[in-house]
Protein backbone atom coordinates (compact mmCIF):
# COMPACT_ATOMS: atom_id res chain seq x y z
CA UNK A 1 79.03 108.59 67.26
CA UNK A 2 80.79 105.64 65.90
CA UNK A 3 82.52 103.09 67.51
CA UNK A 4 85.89 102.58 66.03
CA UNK A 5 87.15 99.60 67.91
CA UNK A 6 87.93 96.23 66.16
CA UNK A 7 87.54 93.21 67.68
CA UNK A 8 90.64 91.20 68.09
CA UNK A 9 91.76 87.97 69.79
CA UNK A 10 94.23 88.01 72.89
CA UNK A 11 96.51 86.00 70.59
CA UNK A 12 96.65 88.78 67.96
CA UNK A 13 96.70 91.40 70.63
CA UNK A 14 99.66 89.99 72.38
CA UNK A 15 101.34 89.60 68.69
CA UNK A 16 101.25 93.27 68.03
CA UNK A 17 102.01 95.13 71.12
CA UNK A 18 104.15 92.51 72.84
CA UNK A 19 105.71 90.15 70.05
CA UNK A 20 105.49 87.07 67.62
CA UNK A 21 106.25 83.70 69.41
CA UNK A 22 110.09 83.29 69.89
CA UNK A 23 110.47 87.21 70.37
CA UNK A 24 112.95 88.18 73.23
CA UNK A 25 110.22 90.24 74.29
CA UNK A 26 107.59 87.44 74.01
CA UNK A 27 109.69 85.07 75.77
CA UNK A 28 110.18 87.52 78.98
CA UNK A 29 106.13 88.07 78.85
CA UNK A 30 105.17 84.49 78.27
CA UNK A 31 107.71 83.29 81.28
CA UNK A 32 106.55 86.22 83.29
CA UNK A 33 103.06 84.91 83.18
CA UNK A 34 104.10 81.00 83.78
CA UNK A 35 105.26 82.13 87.07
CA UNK A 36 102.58 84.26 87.95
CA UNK A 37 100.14 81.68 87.55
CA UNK A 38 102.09 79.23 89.52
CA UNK A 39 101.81 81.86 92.21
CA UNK A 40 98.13 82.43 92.21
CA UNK A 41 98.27 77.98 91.87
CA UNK A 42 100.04 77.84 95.08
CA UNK A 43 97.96 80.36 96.94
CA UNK A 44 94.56 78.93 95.60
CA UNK A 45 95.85 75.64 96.96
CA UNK A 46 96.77 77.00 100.44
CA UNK A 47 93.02 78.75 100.71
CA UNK A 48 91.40 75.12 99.88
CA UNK A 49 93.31 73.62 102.52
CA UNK A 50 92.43 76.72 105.05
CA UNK A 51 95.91 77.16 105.83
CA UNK A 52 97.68 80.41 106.76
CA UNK A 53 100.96 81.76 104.93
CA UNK A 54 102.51 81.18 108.21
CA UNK A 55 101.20 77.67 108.68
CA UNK A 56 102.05 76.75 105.13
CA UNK A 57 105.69 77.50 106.01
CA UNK A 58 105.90 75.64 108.94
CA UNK A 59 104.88 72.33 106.80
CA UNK A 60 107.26 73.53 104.27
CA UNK A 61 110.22 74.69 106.58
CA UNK A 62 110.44 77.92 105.14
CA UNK A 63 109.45 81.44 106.77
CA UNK A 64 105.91 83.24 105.90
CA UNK A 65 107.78 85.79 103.78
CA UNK A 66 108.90 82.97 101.10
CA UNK A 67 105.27 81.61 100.72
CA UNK A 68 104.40 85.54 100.05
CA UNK A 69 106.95 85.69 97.75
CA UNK A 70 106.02 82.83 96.08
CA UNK A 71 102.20 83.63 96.05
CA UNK A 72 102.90 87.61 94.64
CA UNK A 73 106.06 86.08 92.09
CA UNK A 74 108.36 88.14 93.95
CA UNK A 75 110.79 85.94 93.69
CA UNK A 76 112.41 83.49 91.62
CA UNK A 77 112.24 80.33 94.13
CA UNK A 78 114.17 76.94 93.82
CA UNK A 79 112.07 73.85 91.85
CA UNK A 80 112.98 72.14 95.07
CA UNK A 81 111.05 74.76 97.59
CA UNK A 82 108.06 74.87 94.85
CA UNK A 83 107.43 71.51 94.78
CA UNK A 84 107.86 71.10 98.94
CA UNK A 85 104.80 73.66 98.64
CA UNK A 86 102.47 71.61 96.20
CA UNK A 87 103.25 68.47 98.53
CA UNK A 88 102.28 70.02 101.95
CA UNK A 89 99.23 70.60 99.87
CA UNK A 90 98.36 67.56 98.60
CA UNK A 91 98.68 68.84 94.99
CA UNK A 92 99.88 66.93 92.45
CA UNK A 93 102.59 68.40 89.72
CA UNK A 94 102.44 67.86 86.36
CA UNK A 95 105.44 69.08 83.84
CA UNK A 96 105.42 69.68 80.16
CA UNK A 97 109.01 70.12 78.12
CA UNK A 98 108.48 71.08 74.83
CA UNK A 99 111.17 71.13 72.44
């Protein structure tokens, strides 16, 4: 039998079943993803430190649930609670603004 798959790059894949750069559609996607990784970010850094949900929103002054909701990108949280979270952690913060 033969194999009728192409290989592609992710780039091109995401081109043609998601959008071109500056798409609506590719603009959701691409944002969509920014603040999923922040989530995974901010629970990586609360395993290294061996802290709890619960403890991490203590230091932070917010309730377990938030730091959930931050973790699984349930929600769409303040820059000011986000950055609270990296600096209980001891992370440091770096943004880019492209233009």
């Amino acid at each position: 039998m033969k194999n009728s798959f192409e290989t592609v790059s992710i780039d091109t894949m995401i081109d043609n079943h998601i959008g071109k750069r500056g798409a609506e559609k590719r603009e959701i996607f691409e944002n969509e993803l920014k603040i999923e990784l922040l989530g995974h970010a901010i629970k990586q850094a609360r395993q290294q430190q061996k802290l709890t949900q619960g403890q991490l929103g203590e230091l932070v002054g917010v309730q377990k649930a938030q730091i959930s909701k931050l973790e699984n990108s349930i929600t769409n949280a303040r820059l000011e609670t986000i950055l609270k979270v990296f600096d209980a952690l001891g992370a440091k913060v770096n943004f880019s603004v492209e233009m």
